[in-house]
C-alpha atoms as a PDB file:
ATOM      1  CA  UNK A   1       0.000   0.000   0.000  1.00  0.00           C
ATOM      2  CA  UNK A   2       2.710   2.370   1.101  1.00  0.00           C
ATOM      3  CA  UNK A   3       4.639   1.692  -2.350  1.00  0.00           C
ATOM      4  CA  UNK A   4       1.693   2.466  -4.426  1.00  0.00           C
ATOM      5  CA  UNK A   5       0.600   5.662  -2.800  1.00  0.00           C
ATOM      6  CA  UNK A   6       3.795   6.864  -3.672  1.00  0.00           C
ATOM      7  CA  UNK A   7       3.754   6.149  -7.311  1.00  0.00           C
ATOM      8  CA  UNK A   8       0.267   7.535  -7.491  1.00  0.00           C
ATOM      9  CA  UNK A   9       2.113  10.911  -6.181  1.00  0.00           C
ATOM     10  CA  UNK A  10       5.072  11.194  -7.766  1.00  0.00           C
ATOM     11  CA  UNK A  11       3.026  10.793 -11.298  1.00  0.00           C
ATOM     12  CA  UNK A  12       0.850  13.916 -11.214  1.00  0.00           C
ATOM     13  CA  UNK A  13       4.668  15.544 -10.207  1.00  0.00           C
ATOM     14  CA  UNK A  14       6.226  14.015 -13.382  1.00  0.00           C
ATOM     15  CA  UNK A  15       3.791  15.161 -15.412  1.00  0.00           C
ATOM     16  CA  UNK A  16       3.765  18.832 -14.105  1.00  0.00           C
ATOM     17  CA  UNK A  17       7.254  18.905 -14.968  1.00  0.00           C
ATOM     18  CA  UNK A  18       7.052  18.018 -18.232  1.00  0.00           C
ATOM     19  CA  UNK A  19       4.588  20.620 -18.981  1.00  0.00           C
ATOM     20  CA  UNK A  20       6.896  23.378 -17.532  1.00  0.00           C
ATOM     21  CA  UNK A  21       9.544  22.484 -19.410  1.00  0.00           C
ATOM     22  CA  UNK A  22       8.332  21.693 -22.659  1.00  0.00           C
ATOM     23  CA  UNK A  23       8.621  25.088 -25.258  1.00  0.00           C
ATOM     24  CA  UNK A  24       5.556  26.356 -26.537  1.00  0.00           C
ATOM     25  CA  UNK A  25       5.707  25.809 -30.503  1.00  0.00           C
ATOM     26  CA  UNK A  26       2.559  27.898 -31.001  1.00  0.00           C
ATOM     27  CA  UNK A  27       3.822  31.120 -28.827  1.00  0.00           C
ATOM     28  CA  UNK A  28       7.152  31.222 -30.501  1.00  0.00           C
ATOM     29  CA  UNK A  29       7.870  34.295 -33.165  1.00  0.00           C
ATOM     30  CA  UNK A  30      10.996  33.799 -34.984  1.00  0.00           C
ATOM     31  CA  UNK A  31      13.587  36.981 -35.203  1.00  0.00           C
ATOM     32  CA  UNK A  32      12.824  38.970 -37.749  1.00  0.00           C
ATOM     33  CA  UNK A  33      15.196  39.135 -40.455  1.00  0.00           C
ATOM     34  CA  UNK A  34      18.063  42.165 -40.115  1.00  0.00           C
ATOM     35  CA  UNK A  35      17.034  45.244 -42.425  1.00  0.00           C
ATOM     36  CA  UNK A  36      19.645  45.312 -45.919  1.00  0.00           C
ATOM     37  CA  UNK A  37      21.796  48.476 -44.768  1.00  0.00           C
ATOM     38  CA  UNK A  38      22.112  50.378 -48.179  1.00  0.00           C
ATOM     39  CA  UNK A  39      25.394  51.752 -49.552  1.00  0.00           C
ATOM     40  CA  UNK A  40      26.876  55.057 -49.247  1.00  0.00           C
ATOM     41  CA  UNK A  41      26.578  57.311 -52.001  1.00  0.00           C
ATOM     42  CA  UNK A  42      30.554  57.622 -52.236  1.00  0.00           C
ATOM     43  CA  UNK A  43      30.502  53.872 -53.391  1.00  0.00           C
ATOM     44  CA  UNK A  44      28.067  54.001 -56.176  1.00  0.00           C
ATOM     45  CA  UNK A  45      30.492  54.282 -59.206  1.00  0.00           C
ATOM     46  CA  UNK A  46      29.504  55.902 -62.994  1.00  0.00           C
ATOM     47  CA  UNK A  47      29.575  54.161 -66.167  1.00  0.00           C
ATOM     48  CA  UNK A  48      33.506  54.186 -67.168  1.00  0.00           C
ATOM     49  CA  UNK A  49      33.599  56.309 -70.535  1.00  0.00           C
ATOM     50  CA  UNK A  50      34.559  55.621 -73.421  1.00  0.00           C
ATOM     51  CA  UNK A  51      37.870  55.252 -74.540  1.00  0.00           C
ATOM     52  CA  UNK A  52      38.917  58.255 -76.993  1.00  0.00           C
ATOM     53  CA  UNK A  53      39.440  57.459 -80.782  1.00  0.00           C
ATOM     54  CA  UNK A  54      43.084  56.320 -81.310  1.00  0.00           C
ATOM     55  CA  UNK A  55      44.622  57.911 -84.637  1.00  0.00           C
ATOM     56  CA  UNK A  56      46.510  54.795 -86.359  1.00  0.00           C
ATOM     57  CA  UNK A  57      49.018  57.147 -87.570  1.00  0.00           C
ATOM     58  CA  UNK A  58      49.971  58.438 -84.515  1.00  0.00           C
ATOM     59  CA  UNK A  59      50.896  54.703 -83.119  1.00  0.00           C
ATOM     60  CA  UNK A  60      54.250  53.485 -82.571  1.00  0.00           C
ATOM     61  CA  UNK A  61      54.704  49.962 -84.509  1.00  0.00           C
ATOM     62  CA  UNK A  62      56.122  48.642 -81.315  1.00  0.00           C
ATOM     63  CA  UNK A  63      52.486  49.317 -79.823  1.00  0.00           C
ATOM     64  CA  UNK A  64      50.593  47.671 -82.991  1.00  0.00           C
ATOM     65  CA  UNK A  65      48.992  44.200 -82.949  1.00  0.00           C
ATOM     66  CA  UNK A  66      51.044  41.412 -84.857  1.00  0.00           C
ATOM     67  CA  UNK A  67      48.341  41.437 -87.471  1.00  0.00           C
ATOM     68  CA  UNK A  68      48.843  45.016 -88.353  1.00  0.00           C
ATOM     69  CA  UNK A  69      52.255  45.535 -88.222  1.00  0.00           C
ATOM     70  CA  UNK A  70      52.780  42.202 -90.544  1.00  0.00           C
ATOM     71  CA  UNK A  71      50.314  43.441 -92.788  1.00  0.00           C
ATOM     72  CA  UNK A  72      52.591  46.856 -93.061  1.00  0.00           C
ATOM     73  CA  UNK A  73      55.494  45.410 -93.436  1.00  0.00           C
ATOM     74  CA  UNK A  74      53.822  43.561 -96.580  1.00  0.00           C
ATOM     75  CA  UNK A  75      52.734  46.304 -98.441  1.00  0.00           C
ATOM     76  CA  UNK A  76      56.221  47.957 -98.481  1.00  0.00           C
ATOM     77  CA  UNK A  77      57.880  44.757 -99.065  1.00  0.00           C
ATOM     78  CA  UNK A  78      55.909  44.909-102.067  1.00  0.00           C
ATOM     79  CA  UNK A  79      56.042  48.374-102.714  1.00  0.00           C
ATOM     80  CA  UNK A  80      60.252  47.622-102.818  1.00  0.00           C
ATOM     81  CA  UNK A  81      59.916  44.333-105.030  1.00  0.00           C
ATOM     82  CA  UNK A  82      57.941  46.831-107.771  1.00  0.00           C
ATOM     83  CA  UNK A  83      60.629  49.578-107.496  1.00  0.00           C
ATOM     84  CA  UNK A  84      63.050  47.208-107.640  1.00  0.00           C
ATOM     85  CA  UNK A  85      61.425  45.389-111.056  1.00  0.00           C
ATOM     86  CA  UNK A  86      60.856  48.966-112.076  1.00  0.00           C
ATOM     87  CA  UNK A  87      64.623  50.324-111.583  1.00  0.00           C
ATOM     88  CA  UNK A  88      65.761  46.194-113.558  1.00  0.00           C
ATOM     89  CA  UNK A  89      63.757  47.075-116.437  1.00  0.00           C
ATOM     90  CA  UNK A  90      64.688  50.321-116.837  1.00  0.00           C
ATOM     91  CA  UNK A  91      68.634  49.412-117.169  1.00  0.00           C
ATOM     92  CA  UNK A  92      67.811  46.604-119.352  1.00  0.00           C
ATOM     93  CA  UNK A  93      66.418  48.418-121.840  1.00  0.00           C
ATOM     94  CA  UNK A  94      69.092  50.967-121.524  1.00  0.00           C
ATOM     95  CA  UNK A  95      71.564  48.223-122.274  1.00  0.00           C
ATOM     96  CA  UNK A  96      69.440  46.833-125.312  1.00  0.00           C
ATOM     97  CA  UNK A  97      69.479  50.304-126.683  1.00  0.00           C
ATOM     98  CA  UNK A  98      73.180  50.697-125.865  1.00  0.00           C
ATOM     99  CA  UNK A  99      74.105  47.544-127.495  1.00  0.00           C
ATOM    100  CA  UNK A 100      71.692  47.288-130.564  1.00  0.00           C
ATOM    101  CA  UNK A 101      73.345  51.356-131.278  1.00  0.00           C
ATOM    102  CA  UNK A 102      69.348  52.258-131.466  1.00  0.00           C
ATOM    103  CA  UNK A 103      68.666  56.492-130.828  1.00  0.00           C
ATOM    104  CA  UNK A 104      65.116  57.863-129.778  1.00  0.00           C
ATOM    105  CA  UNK A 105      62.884  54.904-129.749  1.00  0.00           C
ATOM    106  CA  UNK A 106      60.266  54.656-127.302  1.00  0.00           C
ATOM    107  CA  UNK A 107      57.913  52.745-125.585  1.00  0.00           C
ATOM    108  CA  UNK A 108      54.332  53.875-123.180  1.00  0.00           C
ATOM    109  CA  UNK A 109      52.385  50.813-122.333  1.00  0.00           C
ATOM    110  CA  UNK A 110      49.074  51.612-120.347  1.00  0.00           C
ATOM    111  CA  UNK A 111      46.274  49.169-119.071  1.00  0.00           C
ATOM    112  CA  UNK A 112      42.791  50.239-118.708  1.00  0.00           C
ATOM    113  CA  UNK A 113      39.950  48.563-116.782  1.00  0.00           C
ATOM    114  CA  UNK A 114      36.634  47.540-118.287  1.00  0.00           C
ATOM    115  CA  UNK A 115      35.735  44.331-116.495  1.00  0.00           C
ATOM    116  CA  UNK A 116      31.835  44.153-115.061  1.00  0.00           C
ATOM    117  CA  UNK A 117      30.620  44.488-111.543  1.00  0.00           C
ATOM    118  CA  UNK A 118      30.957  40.622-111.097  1.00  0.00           C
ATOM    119  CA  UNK A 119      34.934  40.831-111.020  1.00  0.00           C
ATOM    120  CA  UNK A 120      37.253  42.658-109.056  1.00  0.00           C
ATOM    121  CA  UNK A 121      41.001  42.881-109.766  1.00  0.00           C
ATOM    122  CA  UNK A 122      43.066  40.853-107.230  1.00  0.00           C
ATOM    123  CA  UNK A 123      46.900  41.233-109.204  1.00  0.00           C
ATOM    124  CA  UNK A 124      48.264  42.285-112.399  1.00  0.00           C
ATOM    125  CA  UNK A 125      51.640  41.481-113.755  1.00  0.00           C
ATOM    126  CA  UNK A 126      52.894  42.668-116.786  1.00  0.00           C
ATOM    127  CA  UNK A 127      56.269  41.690-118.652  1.00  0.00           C
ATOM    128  CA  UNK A 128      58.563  43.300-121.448  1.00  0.00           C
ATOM    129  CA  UNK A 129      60.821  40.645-123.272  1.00  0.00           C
ATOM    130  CA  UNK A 130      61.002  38.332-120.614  1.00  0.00           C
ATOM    131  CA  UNK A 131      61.713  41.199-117.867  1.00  0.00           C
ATOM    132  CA  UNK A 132      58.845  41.738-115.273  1.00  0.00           C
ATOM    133  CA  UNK A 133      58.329  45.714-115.802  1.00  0.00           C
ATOM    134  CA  UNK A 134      55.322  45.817-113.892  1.00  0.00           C
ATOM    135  CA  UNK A 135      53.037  44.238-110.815  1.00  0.00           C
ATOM    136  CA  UNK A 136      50.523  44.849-108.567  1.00  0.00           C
ATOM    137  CA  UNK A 137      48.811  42.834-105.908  1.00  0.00           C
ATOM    138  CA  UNK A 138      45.387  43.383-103.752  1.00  0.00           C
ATOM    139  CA  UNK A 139      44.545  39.576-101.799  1.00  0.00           C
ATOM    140  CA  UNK A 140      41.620  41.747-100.062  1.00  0.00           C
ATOM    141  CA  UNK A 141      39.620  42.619-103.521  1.00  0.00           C
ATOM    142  CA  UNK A 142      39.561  46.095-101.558  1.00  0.00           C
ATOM    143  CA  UNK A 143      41.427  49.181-103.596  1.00  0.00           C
ATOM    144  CA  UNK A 144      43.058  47.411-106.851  1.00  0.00           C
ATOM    145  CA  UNK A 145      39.661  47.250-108.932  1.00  0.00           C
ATOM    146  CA  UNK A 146      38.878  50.809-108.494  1.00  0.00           C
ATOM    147  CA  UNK A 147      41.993  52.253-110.105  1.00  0.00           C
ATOM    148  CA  UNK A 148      40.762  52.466-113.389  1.00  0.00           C
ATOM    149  CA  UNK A 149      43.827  52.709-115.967  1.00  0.00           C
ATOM    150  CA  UNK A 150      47.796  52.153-114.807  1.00  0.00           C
ATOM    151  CA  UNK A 151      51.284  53.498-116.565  1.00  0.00           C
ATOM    152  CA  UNK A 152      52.920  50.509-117.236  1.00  0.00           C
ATOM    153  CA  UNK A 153      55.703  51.623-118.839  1.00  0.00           C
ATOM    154  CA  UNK A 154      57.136  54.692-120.347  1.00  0.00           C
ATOM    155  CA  UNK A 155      60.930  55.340-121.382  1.00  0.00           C
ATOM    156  CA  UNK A 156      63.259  54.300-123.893  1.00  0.00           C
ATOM    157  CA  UNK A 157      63.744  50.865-125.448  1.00  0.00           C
ATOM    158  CA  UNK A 158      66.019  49.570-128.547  1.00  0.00           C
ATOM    159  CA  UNK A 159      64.505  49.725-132.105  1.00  0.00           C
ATOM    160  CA  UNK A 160      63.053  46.262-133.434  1.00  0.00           C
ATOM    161  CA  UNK A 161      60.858  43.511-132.454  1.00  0.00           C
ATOM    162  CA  UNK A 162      59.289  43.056-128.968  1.00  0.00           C
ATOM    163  CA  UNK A 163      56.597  41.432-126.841  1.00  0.00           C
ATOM    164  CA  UNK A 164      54.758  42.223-123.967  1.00  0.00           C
ATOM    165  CA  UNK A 165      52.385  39.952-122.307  1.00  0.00           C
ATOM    166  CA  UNK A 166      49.949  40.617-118.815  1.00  0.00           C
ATOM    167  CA  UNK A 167      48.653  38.420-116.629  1.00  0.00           C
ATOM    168  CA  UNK A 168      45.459  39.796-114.744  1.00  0.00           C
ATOM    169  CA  UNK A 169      43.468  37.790-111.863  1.00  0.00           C
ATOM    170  CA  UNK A 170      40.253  38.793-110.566  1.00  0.00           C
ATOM    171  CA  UNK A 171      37.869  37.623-107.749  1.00  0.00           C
ATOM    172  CA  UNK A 172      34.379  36.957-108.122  1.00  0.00           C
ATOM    173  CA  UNK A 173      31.798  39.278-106.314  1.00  0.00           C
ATOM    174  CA  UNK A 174      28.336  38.884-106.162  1.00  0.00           C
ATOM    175  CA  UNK A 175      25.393  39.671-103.838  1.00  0.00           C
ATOM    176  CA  UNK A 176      22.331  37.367-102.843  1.00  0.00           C
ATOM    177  CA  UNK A 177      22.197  34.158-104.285  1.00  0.00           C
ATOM    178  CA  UNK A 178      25.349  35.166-106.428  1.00  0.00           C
ATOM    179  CA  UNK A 179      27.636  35.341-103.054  1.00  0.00           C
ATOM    180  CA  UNK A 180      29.328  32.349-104.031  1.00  0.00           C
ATOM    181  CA  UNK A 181      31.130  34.389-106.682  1.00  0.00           C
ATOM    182  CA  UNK A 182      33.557  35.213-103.891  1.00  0.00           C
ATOM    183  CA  UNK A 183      34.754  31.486-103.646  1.00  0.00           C
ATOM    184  CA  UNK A 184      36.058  31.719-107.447  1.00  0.00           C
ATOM    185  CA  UNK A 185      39.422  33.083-109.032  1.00  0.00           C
ATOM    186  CA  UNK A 186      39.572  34.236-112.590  1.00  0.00           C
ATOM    187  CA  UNK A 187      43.290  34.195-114.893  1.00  0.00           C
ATOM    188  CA  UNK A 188      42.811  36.805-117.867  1.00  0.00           C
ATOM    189  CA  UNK A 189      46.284  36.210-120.458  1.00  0.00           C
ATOM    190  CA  UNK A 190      47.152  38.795-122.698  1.00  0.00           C
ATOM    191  CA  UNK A 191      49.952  39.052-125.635  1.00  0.00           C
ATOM    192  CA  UNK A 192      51.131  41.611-128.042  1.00  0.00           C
ATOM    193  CA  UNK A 193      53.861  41.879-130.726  1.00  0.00           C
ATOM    194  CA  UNK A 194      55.394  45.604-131.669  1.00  0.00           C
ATOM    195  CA  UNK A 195      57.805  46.983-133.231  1.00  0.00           C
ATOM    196  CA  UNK A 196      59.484  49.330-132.425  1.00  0.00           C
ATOM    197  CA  UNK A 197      60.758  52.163-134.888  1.00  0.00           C
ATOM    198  CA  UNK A 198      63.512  54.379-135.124  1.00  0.00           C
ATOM    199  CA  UNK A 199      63.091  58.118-134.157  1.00  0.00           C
ATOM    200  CA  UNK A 200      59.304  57.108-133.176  1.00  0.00           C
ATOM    201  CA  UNK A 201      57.116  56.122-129.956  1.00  0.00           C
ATOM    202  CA  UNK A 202      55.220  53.191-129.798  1.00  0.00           C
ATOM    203  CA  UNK A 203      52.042  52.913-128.120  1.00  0.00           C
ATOM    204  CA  UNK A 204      50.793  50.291-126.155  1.00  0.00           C
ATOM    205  CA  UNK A 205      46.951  50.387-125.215  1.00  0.00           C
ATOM    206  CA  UNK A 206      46.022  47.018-122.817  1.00  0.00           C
ATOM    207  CA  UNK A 207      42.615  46.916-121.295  1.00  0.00           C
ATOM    208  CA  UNK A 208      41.009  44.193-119.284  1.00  0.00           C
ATOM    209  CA  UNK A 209      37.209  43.249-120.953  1.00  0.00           C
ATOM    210  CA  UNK A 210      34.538  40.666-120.707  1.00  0.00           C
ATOM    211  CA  UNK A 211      33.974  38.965-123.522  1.00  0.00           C
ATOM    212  CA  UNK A 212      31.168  36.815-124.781  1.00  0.00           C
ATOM    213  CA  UNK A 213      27.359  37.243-123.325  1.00  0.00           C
ATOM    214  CA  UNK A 214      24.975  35.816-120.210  1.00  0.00           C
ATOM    215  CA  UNK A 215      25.413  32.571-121.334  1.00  0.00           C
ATOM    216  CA  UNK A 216      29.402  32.202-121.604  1.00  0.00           C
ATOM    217  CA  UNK A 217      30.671  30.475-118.608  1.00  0.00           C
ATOM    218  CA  UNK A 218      32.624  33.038-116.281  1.00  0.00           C
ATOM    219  CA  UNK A 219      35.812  31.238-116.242  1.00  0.00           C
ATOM    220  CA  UNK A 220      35.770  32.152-119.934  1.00  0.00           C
ATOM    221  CA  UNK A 221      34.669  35.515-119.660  1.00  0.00           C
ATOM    222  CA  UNK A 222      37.804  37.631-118.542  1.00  0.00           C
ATOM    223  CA  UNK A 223      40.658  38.592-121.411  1.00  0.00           C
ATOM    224  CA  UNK A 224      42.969  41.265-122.320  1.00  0.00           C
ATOM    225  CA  UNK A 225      43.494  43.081-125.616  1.00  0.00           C
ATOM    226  CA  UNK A 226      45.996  45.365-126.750  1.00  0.00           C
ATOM    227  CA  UNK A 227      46.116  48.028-129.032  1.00  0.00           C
ATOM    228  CA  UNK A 228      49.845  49.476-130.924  1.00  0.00           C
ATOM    229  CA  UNK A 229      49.968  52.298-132.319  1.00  0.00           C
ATOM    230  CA  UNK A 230      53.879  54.016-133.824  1.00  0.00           C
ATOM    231  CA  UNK A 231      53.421  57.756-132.492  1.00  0.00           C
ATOM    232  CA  UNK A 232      55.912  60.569-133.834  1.00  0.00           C
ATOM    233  CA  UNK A 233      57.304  62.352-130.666  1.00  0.00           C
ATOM    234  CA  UNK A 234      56.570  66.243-130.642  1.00  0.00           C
ATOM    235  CA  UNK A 235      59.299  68.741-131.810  1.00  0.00           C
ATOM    236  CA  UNK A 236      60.079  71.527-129.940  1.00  0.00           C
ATOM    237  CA  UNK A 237      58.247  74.795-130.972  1.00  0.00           C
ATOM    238  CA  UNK A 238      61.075  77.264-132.960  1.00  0.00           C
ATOM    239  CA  UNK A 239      62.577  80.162-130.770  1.00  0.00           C
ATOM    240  CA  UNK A 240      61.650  83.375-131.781  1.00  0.00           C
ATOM    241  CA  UNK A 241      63.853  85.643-133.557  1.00  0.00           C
ATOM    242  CA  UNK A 242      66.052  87.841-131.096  1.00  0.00           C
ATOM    243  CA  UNK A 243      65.556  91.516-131.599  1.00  0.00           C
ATOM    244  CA  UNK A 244      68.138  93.792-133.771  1.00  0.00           C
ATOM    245  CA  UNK A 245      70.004  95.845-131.722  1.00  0.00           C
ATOM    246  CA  UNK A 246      73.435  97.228-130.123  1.00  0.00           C
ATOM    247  CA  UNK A 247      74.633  93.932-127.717  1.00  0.00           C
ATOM    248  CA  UNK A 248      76.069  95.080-124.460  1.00  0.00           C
ATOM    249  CA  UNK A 249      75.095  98.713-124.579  1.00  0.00           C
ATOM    250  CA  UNK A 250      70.828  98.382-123.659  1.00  0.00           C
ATOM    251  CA  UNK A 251      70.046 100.526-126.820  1.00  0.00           C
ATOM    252  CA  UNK A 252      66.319  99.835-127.897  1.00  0.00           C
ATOM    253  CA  UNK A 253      65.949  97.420-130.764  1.00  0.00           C
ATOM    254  CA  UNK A 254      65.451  99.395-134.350  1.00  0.00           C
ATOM    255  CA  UNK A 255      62.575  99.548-136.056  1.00  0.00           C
ATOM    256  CA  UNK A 256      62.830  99.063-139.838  1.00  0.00           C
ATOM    257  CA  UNK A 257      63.098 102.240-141.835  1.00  0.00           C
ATOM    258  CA  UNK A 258      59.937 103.739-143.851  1.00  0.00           C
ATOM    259  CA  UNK A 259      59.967 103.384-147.557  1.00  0.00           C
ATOM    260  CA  UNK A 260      60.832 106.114-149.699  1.00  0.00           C
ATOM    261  CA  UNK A 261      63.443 107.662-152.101  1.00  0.00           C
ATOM    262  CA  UNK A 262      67.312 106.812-150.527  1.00  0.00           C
ATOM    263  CA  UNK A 263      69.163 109.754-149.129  1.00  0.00           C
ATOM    264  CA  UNK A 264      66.677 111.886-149.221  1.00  0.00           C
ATOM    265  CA  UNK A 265      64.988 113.205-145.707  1.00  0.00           C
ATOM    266  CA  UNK A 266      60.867 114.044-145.776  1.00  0.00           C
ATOM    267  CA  UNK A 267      60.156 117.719-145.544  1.00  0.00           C
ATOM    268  CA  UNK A 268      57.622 118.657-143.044  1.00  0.00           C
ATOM    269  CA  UNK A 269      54.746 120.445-144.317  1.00  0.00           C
ATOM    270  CA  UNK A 270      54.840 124.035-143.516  1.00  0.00           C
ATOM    271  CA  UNK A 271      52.071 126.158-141.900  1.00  0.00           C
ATOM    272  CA  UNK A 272      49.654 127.668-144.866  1.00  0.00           C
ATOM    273  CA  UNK A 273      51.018 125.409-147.325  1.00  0.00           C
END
């Protein structure tokens, strides 16, 4: 009896307990959350500007991308090589007309442009008995095609027989459904025979042209014809004659005498008569 009077006490104590010390799920807030503190106005940064325009001219090659400065040192690489071809040909031809004993012939070679919208000059080359006189070279299709006519040559060359020849080679171009133009390379050959005559200057007239119509293939389209013609060089216009007079002593130049009877002076007219 004793034993269970004390379990039947110390329950209702257990259970009292429990109660105390158990949290209260239903009464408990969580914290609210801290506030975002904003920033100060000295952080908030502008926009960076824009960089100012760089003139290319002004730039030092060290300071140049790769691709640039290659692509300078190409074009007067180039620019040398024609100079160079330019300055061979030249002293050939002197020593042709040296040898050969010729005096006063000349040559002027020109090349005019009358290709289509569909082609665009990439490289011409031109030779003069075997000796490269001319060349020019544009792998972008950018500049080349708009010059419209080039000086080949023009000086002095040994009286006879000779033969020039150009080679021309042109990129397609095309817009739409002709893009694919691009993709293609066109060779245009050209040859001409002259002669070249004493005392005289021979003309040479090459022009690139399309030949044939819409329905000749394109690879067949591009050539180059030439034109001689034996031109007599212009003489000098005659110096006029020098003026009579006393040389060294600044006396006016005479006029020539009025006709009448030799020896004899004019009488002037008296008054009344």
């Amino acid at each position: 009896m004793r034993a269970t009077t004390r379990v039947a006490v110390l329950s209702p104590l257990l259970i009292a307990a429990t109660a105390l010390g158990a949290p209260d799920d239903k009464n408990k807030k969580q914290a609210p959350a801290p506030a975002p503190v904003p920033a100060p106005a000295s952080a908030v940064q502008d926009p960076p500007a824009p960089a100012p325009a760089v003139d290319p001219a002004t730039v030092k090659p060290e300071d140049m991308p790769t691709a640039v400065r290659m692509r300078r040192l190409e074009q007067r690489t180039q620019a040398l090589k024609e100079r160079a071809w330019q300055l061979k040909a030249r002293v050939q031809m002197l020593k042709e007309q040296m040898l050969g004993g010729g005096v006063g012939a000349q040559a002027l070679i020109t090349h005019g442009s009358e290709m289509g919208s569909s082609f665009r000059l990439i490289k011409i080359v031109y030779t003069l008995d075997g000796t490269q006189v001319f060349v020019r070279s544009d792998e972008t299709a950018e500049s080349l095609y708009k010059t419209k006519s080039f000086d080949i040559f023009a000086g002095p060359i040994s009286p006879g027989n000779h033969n020039i020849a150009a080679v021309a080679t042109y990129r397609g171009h095309g817009y739409g459904v002709f893009e694919y133009l691009k993709k293609y390379t066109f060779t245009a050959n050209g040859k001409q025979a002259f002669t070249a005559g004493e005392g005289k200057i021979s003309k040479v007239e090459c022009k690139g042209l399309e030949k044939g119509g819409p329905t000749t293939p394109m690879e067949k389209r591009a050539a180059i014809e030439c034109k001689v013609t034996q031109v007599a060089p212009e003489k000098p216009a005659a110096a006029p004659a020098p003026a009579t007079g006393t040389p060294g002593t600044g006396a006016p130049a005479t006029a020539a005498p009025a006709t009448g009877t030799p020896g004899t002076a004019a009488t002037p007219a008296g008054p009344g008569k």
